[in-house]
N, C-alpha and C. Protein backbone atom coordinates (compact mmCIF):
# COMPACT_ATOMS: atom_id res chain seq x y z
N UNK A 1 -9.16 56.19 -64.41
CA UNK A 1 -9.25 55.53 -63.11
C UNK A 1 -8.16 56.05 -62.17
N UNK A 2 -7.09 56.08 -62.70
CA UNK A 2 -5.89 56.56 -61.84
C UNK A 2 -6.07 58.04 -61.47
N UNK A 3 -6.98 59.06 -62.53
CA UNK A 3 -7.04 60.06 -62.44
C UNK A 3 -7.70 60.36 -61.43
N UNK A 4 -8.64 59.49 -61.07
CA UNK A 4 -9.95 59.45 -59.96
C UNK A 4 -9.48 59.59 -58.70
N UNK A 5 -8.58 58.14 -58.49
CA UNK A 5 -7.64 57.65 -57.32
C UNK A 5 -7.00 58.75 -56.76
N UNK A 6 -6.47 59.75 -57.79
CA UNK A 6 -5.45 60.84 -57.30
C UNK A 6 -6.61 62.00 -56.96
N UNK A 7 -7.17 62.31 -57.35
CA UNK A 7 -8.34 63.44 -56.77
C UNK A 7 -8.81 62.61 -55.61
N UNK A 8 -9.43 61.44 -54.69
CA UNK A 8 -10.12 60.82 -53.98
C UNK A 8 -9.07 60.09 -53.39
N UNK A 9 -7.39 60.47 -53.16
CA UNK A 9 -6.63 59.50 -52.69
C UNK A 9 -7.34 59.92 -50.91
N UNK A 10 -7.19 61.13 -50.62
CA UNK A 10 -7.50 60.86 -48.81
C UNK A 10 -9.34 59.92 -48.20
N UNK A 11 -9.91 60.08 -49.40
CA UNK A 11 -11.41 59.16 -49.33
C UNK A 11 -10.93 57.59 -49.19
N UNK A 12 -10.29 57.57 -50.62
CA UNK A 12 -9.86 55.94 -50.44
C UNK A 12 -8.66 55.70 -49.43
N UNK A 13 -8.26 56.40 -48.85
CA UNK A 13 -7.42 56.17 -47.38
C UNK A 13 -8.38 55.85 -46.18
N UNK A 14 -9.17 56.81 -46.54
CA UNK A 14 -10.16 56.63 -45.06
C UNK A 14 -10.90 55.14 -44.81
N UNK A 15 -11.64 55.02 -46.51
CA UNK A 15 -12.10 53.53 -46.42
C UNK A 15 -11.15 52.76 -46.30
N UNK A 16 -9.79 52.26 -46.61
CA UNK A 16 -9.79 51.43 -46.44
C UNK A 16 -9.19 51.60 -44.90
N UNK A 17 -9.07 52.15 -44.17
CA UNK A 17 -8.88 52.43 -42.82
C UNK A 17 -9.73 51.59 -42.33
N UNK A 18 -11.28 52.76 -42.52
CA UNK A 18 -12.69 51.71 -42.23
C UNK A 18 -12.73 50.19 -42.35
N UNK A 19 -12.56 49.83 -43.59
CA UNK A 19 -11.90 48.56 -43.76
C UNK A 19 -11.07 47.48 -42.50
N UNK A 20 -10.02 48.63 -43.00
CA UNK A 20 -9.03 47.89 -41.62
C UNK A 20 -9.85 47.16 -40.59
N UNK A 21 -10.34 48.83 -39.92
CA UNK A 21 -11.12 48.47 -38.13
C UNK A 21 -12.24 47.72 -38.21
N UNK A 22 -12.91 47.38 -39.75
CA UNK A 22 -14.19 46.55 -39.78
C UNK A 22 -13.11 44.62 -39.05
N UNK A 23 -11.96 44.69 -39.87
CA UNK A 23 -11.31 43.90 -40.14
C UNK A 23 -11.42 43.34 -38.69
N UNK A 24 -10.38 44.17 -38.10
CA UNK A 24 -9.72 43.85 -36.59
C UNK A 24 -10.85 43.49 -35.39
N UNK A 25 -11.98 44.18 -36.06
CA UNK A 25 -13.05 43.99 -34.89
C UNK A 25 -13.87 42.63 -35.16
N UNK A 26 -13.54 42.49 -36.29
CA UNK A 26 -14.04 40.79 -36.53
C UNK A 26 -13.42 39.69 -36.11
N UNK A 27 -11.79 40.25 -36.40
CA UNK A 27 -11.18 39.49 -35.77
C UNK A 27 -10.97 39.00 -33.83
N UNK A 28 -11.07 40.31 -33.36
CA UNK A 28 -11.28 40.12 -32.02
C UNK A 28 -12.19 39.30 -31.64
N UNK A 29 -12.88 39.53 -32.07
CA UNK A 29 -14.56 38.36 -31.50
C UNK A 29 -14.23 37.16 -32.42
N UNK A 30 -13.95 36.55 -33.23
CA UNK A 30 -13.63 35.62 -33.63
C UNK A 30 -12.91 34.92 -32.54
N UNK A 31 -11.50 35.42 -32.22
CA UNK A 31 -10.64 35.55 -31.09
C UNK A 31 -11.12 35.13 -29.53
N UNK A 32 -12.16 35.73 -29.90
CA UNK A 32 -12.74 35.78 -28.68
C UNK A 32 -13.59 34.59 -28.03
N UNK A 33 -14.44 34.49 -28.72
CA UNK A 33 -14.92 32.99 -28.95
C UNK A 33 -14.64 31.81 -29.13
N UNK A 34 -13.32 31.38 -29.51
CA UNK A 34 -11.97 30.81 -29.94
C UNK A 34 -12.00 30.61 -28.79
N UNK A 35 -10.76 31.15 -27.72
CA UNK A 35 -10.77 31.25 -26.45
C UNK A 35 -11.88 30.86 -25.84
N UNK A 36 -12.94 30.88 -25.67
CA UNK A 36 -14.25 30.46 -24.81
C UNK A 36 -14.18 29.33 -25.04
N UNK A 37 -14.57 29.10 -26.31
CA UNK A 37 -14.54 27.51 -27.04
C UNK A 37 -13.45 26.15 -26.32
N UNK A 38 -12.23 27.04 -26.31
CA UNK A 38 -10.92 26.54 -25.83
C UNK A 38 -10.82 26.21 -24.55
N UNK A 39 -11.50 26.95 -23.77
CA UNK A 39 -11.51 27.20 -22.37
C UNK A 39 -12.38 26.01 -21.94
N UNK A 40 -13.44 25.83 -22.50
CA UNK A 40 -14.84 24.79 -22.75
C UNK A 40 -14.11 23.44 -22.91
N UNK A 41 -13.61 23.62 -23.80
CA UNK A 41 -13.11 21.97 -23.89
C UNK A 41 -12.23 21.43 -23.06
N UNK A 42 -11.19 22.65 -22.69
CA UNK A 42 -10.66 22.38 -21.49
C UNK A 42 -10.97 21.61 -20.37
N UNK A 43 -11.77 22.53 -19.90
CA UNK A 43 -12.69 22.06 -18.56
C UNK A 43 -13.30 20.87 -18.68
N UNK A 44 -14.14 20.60 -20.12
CA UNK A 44 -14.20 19.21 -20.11
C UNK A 44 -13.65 17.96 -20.29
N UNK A 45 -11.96 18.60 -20.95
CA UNK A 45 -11.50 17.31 -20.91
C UNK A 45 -11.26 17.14 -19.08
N UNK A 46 -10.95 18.13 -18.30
CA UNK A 46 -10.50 17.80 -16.84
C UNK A 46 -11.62 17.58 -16.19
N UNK A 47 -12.66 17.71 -16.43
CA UNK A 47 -14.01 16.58 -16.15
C UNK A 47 -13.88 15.15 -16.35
N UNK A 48 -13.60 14.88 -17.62
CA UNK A 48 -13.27 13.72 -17.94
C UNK A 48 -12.44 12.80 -17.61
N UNK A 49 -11.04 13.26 -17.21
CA UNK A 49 -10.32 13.07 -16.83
C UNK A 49 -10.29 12.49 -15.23
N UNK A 50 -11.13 13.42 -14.74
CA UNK A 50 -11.15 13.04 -13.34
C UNK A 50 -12.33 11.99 -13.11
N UNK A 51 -13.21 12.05 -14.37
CA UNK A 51 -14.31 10.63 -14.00
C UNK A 51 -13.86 9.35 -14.18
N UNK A 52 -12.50 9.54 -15.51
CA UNK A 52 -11.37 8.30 -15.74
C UNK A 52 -10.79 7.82 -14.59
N UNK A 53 -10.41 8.76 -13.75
CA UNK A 53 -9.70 8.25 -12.53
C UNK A 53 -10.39 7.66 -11.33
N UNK A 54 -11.52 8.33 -11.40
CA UNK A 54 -12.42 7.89 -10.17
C UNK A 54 -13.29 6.24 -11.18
N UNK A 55 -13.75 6.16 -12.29
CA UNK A 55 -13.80 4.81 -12.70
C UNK A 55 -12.54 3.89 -12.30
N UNK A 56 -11.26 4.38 -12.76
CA UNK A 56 -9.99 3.53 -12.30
C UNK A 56 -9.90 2.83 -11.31
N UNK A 57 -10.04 3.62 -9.80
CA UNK A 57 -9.91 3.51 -8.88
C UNK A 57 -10.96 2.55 -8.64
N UNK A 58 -12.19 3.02 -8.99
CA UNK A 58 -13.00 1.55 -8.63
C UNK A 58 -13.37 0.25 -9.09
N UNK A 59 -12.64 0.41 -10.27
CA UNK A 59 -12.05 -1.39 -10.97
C UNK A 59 -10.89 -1.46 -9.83
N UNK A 60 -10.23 -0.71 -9.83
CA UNK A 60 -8.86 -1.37 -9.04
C UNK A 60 -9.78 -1.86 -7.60
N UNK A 61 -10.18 -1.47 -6.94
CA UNK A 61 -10.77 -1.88 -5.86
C UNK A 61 -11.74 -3.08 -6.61
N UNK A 62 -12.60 -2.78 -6.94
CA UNK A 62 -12.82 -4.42 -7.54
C UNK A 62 -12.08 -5.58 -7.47
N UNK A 63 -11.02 -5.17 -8.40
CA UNK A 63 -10.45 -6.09 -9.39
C UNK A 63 -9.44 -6.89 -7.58
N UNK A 64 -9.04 -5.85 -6.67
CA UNK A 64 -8.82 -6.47 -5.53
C UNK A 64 -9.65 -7.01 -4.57
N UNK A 65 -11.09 -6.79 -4.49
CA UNK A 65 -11.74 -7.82 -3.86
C UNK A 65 -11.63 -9.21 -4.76
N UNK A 66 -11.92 -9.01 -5.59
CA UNK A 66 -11.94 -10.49 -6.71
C UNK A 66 -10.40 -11.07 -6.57
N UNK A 67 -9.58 -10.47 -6.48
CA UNK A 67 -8.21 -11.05 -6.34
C UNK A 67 -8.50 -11.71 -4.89
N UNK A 68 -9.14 -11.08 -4.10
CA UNK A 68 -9.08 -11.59 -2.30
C UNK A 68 -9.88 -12.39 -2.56
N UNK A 69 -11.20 -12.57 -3.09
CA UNK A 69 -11.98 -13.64 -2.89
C UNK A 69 -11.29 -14.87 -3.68
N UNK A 70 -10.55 -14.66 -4.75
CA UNK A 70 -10.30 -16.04 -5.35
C UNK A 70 -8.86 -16.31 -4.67
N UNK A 71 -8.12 -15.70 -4.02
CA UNK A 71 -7.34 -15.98 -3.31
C UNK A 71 -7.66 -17.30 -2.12
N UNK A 72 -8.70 -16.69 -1.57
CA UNK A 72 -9.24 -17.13 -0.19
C UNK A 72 -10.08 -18.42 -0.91
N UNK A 73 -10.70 -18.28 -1.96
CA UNK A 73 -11.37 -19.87 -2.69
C UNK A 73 -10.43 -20.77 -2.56
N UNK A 74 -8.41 -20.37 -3.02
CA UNK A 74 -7.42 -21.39 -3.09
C UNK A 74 -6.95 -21.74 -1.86
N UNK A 75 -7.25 -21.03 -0.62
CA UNK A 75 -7.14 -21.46 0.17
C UNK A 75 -7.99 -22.82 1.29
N UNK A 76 -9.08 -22.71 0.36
CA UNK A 76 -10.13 -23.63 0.56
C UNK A 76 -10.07 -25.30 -0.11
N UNK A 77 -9.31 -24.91 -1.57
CA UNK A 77 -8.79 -26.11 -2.08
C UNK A 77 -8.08 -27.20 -1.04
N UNK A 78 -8.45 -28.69 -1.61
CA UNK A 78 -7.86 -29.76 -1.06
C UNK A 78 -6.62 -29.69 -1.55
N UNK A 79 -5.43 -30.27 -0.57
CA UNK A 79 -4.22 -30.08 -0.80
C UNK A 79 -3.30 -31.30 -0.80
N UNK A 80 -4.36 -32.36 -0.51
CA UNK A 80 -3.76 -33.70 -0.49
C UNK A 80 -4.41 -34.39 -1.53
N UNK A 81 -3.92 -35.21 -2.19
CA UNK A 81 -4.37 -36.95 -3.16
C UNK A 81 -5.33 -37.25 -2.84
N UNK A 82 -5.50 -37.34 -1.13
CA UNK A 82 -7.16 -38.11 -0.49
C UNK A 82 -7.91 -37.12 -0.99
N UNK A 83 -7.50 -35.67 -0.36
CA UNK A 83 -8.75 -34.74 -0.20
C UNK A 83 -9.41 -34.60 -1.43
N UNK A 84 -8.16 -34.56 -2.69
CA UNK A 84 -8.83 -33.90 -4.08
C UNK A 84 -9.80 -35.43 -4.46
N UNK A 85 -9.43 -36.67 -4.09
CA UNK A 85 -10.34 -37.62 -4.36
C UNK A 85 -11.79 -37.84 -4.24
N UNK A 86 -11.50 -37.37 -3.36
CA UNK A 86 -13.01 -37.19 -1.93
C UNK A 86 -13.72 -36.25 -2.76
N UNK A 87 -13.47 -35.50 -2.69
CA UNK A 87 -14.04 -34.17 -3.53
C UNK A 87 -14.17 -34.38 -5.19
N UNK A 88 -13.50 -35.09 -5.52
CA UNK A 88 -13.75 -35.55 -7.22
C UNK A 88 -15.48 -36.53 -7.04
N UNK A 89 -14.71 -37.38 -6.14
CA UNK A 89 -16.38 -38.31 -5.95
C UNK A 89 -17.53 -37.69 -5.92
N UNK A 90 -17.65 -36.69 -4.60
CA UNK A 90 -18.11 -36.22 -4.44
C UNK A 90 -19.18 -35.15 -5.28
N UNK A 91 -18.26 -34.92 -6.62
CA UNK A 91 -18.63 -33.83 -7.77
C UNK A 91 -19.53 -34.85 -8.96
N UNK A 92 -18.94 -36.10 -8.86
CA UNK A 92 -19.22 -36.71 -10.01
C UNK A 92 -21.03 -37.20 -9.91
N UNK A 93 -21.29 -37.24 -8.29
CA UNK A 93 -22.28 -37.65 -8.14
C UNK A 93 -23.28 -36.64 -8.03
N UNK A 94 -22.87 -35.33 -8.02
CA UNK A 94 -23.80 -34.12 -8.66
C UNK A 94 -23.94 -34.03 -10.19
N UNK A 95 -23.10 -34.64 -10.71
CA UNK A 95 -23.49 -34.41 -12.24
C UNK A 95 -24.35 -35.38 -12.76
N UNK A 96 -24.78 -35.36 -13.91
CA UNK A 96 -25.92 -36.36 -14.40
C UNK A 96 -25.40 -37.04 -14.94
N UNK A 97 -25.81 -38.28 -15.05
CA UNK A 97 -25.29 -39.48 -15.96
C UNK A 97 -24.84 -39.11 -17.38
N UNK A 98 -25.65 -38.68 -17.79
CA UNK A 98 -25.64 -38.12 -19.72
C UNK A 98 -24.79 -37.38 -19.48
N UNK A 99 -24.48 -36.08 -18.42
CA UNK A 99 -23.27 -35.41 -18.55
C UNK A 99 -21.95 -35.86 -18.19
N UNK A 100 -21.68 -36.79 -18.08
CA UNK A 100 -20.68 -36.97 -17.41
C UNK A 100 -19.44 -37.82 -18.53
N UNK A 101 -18.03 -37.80 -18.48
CA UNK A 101 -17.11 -38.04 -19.16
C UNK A 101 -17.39 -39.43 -19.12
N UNK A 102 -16.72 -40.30 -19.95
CA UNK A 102 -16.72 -42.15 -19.93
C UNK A 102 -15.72 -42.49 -18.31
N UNK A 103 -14.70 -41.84 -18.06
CA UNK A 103 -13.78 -42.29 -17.18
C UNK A 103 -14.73 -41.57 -15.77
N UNK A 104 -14.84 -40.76 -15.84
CA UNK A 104 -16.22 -39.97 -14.88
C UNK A 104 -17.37 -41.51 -14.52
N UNK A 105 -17.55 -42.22 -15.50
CA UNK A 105 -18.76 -43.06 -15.32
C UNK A 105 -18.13 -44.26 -14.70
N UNK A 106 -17.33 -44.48 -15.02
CA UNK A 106 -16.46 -45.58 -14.61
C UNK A 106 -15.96 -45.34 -13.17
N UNK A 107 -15.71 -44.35 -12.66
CA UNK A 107 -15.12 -44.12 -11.20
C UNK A 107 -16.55 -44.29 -10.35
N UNK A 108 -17.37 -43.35 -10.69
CA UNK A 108 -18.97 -43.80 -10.47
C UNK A 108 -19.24 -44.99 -9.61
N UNK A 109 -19.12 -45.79 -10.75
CA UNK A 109 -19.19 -47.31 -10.51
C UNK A 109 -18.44 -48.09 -9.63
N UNK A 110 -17.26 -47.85 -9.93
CA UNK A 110 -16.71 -48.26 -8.81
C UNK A 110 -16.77 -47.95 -7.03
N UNK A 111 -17.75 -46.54 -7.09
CA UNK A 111 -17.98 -46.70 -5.33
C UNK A 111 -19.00 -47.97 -5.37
């Protein structure tokens, strides 16, 4: 075998040369595609990213109309003893008999 090697050493140089450049050229495109791949996900995470922000932005705008509207509801609240009274009466006699608390039935009665 060794005897072989030494008569065929510049053959088996060449292959594995061949070898080599089979090697490197696999590797490039491997490489290569890698990178594409990389590039791909990229872009989609900064797709993503920017649909996160533009969802954000429009809870936050939401979430501030709903802050303004229930703001502006407390501003509507009674702010006196009479007023919240008035307005308790007022509630008890929208509700139904069967629904209503024992002390609920009792104020009732008394208008």
């Amino acid at each position: 075998m060794f005897e072989w090697l030494n008569h065929n050493a510049a053959g088996v140089q060449a292959l594995a040369s061949i070898c080599s450049v089979i090697a490197t050229v696999v590797l490039l495109r491997t490489t290569r595609q890698y990178v594409a791949l990389t590039q791909e996900l990229a872009r989609a995470a900064r797709e993503q990213l920017r649909f996160q922000r533009r969802t954000m932005e429009s809870e936050a705008a939401q979430l501030t109309t709903l802050i303004d509207v229930f703001l502006g509801s407390l501003k509507r609240l009674p702010v006196t003893e009479a007023e919240l009274s008035t307005m308790y009466r007022r509630f008890i006699v929208l509700v139904p008999r069967r629904m209503r608390r024992p002390e609920a039935k009792s104020a009732a009665k008394r208008r």
